[in-house]
PDB file of N, CA and C in Angstrom:
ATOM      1  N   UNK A   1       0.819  -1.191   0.000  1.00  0.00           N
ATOM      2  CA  UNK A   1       0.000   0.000   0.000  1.00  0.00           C
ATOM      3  C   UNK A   1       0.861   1.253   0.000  1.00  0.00           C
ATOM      4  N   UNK A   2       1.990   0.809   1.108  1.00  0.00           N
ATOM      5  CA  UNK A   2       2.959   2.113   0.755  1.00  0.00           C
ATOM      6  C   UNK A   2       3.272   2.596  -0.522  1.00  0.00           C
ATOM      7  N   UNK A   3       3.663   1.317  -1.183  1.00  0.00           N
ATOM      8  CA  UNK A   3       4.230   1.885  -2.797  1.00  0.00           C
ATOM      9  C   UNK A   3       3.149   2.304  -3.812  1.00  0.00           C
ATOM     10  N   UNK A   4       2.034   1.808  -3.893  1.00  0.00           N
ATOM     11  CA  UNK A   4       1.059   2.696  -4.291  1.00  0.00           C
ATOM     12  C   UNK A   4       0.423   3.771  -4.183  1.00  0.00           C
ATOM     13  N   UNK A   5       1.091   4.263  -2.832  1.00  0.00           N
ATOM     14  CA  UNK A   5       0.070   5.484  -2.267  1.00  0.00           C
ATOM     15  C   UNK A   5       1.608   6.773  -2.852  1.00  0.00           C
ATOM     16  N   UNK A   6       2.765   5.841  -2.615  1.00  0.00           N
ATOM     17  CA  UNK A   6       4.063   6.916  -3.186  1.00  0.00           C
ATOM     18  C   UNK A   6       3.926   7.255  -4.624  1.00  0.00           C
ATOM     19  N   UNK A   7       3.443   6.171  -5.337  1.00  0.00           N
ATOM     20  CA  UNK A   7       3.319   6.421  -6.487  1.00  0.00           C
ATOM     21  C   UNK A   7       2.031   7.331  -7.233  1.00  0.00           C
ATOM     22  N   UNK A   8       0.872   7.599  -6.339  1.00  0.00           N
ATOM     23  CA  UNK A   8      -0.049   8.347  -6.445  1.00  0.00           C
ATOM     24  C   UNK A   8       0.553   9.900  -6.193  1.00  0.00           C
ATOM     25  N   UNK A   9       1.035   9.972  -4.974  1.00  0.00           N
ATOM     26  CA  UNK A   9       1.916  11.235  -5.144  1.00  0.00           C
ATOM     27  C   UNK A   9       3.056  11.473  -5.745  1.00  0.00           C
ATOM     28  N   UNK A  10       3.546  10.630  -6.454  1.00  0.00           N
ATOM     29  CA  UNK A  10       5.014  11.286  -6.966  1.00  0.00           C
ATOM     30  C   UNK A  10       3.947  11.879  -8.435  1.00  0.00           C
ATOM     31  N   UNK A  11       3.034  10.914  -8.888  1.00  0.00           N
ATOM     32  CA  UNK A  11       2.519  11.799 -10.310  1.00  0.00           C
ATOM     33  C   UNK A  11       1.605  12.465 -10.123  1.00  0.00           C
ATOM     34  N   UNK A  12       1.169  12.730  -8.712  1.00  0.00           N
ATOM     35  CA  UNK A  12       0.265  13.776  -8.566  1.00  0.00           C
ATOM     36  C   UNK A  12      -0.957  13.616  -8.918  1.00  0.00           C
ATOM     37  N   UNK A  13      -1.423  12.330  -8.905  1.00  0.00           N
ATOM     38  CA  UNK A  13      -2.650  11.723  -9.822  1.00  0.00           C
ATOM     39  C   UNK A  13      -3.961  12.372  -8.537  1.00  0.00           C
ATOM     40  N   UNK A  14      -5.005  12.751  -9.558  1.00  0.00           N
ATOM     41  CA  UNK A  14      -6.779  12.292  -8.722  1.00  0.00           C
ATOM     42  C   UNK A  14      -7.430  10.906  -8.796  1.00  0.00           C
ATOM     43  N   UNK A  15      -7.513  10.951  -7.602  1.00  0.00           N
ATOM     44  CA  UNK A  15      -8.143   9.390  -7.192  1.00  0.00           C
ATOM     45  C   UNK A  15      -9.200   8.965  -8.212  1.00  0.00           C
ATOM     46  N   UNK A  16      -9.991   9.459  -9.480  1.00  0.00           N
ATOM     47  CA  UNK A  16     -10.278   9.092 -10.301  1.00  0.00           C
ATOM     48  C   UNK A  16      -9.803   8.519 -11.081  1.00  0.00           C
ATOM     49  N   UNK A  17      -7.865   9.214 -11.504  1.00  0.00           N
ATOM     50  CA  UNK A  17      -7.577   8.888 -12.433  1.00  0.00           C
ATOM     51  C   UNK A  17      -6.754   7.737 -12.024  1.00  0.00           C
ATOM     52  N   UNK A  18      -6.244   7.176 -10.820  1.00  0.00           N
ATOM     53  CA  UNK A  18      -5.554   6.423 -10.253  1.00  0.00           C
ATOM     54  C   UNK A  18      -6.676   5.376 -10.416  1.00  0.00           C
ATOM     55  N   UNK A  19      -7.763   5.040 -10.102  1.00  0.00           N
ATOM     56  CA  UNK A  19      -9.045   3.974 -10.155  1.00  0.00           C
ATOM     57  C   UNK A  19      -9.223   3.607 -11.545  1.00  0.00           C
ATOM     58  N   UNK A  20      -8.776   4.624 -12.686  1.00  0.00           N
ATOM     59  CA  UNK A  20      -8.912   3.882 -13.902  1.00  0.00           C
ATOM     60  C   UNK A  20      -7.770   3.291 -14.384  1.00  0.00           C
ATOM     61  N   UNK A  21      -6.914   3.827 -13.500  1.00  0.00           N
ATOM     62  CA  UNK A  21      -5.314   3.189 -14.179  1.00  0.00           C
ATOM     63  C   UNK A  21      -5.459   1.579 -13.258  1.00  0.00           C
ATOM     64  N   UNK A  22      -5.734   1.623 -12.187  1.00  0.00           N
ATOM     65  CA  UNK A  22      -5.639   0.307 -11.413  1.00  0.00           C
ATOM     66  C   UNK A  22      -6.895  -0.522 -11.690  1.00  0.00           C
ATOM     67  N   UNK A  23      -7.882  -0.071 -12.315  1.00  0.00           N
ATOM     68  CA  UNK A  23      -9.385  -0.648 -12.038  1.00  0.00           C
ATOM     69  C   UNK A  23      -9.795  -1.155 -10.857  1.00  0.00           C
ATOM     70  N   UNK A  24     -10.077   0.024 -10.358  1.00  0.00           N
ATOM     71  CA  UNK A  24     -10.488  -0.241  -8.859  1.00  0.00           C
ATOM     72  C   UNK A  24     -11.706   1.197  -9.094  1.00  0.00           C
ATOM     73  N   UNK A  25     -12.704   1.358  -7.804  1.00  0.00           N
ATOM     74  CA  UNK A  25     -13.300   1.844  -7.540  1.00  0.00           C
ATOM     75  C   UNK A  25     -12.594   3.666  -6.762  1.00  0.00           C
ATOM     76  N   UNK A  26     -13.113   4.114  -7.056  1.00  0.00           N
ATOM     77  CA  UNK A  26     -12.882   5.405  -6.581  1.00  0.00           C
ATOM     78  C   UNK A  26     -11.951   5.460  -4.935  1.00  0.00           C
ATOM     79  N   UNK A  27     -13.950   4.655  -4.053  1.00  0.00           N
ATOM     80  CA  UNK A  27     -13.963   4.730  -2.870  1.00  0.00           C
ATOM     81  C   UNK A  27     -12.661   4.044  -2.025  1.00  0.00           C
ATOM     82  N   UNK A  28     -12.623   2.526  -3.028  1.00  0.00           N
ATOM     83  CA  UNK A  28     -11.033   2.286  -2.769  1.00  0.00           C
ATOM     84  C   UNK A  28      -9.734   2.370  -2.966  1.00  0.00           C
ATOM     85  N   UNK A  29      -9.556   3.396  -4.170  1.00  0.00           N
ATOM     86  CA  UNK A  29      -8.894   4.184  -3.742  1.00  0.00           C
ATOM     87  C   UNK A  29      -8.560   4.725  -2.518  1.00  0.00           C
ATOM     88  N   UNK A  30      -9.371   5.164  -1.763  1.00  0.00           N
ATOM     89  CA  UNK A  30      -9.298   5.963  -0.931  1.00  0.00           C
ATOM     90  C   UNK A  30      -8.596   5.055   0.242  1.00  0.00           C
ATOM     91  N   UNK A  31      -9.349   3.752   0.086  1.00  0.00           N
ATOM     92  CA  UNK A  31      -9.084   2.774   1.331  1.00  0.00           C
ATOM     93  C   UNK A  31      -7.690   2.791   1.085  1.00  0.00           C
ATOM     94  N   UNK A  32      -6.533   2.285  -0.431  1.00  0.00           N
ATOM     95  CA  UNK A  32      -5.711   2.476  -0.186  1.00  0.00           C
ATOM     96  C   UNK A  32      -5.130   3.424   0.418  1.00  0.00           C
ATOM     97  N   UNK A  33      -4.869   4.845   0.033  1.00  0.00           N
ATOM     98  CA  UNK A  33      -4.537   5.798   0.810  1.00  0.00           C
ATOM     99  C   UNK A  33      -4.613   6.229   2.383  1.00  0.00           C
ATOM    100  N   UNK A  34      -5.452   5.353   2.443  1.00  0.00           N
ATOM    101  CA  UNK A  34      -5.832   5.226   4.094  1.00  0.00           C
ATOM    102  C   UNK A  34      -5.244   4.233   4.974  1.00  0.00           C
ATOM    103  N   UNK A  35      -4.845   3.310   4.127  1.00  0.00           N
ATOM    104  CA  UNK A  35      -4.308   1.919   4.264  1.00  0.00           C
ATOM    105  C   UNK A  35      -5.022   0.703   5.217  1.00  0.00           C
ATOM    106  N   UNK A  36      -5.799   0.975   4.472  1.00  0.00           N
ATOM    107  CA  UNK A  36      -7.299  -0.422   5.197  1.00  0.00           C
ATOM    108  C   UNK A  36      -6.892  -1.646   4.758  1.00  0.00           C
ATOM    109  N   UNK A  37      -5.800  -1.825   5.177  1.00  0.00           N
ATOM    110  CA  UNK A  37      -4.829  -3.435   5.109  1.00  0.00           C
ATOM    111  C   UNK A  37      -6.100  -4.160   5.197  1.00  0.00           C
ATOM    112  N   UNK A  38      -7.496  -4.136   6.122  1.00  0.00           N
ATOM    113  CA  UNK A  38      -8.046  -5.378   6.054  1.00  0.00           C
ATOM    114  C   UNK A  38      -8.988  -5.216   4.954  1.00  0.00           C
ATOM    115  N   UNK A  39      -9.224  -4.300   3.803  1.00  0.00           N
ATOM    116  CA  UNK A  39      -9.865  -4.309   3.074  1.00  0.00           C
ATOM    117  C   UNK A  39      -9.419  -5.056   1.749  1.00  0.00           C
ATOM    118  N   UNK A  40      -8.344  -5.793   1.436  1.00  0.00           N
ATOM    119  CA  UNK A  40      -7.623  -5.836   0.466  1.00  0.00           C
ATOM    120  C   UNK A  40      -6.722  -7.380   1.145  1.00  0.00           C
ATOM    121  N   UNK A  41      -7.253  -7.935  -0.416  1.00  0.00           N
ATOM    122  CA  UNK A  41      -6.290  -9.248  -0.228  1.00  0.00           C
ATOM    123  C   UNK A  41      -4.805  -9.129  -0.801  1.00  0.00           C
ATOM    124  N   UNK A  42      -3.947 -10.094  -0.832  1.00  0.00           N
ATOM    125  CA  UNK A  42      -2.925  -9.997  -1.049  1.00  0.00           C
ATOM    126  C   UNK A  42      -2.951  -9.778  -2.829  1.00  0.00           C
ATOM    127  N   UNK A  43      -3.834 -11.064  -3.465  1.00  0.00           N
ATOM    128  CA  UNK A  43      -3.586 -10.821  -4.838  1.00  0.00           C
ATOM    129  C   UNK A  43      -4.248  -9.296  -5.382  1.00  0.00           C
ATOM    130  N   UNK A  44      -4.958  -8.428  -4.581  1.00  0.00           N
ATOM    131  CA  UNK A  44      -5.385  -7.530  -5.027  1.00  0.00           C
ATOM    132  C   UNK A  44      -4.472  -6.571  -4.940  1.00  0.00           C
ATOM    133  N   UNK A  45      -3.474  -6.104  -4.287  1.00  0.00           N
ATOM    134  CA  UNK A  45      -2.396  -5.655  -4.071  1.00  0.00           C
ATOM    135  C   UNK A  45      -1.508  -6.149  -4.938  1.00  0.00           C
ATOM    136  N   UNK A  46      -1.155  -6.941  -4.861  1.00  0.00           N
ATOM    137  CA  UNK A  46      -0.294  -7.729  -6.035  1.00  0.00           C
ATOM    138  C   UNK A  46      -0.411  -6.823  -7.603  1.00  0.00           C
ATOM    139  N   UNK A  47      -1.904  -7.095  -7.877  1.00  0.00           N
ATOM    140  CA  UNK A  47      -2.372  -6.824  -9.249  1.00  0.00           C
ATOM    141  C   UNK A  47      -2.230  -5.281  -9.713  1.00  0.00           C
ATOM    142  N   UNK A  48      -2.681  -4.832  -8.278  1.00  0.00           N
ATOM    143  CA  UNK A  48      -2.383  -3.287  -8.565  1.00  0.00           C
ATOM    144  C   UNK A  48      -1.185  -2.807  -8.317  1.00  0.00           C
ATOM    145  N   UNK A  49      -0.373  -3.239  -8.135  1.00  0.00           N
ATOM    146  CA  UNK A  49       1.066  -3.033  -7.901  1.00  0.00           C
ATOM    147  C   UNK A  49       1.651  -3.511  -9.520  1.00  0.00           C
ATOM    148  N   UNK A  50       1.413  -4.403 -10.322  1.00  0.00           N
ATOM    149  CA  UNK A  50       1.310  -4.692 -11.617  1.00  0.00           C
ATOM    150  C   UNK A  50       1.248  -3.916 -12.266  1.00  0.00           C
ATOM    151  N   UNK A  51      -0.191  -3.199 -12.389  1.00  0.00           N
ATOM    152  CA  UNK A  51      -0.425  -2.378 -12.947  1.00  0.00           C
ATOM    153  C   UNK A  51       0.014  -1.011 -13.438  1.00  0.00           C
ATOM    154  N   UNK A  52       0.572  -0.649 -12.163  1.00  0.00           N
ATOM    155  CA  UNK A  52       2.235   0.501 -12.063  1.00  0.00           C
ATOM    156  C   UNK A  52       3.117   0.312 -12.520  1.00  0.00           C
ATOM    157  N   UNK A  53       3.508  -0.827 -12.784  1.00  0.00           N
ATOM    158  CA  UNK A  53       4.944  -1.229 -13.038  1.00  0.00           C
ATOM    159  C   UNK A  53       5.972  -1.203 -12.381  1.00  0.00           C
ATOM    160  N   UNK A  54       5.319  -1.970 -11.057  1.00  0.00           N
ATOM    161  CA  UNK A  54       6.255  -1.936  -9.362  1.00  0.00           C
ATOM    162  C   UNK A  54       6.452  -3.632  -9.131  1.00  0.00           C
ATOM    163  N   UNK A  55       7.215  -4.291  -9.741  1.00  0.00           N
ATOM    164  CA  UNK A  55       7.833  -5.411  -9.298  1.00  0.00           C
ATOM    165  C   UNK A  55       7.507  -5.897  -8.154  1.00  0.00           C
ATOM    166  N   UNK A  56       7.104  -7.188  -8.068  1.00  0.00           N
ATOM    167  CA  UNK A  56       6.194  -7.745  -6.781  1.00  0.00           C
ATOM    168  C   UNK A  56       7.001  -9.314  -6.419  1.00  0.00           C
ATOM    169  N   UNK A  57       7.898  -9.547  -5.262  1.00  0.00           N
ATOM    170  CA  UNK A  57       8.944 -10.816  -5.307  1.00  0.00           C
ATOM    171  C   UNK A  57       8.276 -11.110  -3.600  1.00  0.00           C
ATOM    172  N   UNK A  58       7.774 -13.003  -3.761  1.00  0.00           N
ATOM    173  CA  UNK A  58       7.229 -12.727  -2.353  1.00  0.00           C
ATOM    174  C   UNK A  58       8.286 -13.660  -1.521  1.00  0.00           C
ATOM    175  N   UNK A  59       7.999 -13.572  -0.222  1.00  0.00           N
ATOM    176  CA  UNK A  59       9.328 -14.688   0.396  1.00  0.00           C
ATOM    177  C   UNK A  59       8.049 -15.022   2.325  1.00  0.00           C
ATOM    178  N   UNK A  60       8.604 -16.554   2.199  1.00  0.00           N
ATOM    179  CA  UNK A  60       8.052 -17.091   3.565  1.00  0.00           C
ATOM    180  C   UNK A  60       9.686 -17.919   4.219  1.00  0.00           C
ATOM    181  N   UNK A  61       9.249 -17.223   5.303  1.00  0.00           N
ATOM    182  CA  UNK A  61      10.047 -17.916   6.336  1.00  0.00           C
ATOM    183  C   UNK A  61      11.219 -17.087   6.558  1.00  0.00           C
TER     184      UNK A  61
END
């Protein structure tokens, strides 16, 4: 969520135009920016992190 919410401000985007670049809803938008970790699964994060062109490498243990 961090790197999405940096990347909303480094281009200065409106949460409209950030919801059509990620296909997401406006309102969650917002949740990201807010960082409602429990609103959001992992692959949904994942996908929208994709969508930026922010490299996603996962690790357990």
């Amino acid at each position: 969520m961090e790197e999405i919410t940096l990347w909303i401000s480094d281009k200065n985007m409106k949460q409209a135009d950030v919801a059509t670049v990620l296909h997401i809803s406006r309102p969650r938008v917002s949740d990201v920016v807010n960082k409602k970790t429990n609103k959001f699964t992992i692959d949904a994060l994942v996908n929208m992190l994709s969508r930026i062109g922010k490299p996603v490498r996962g690790s357990v243990g």
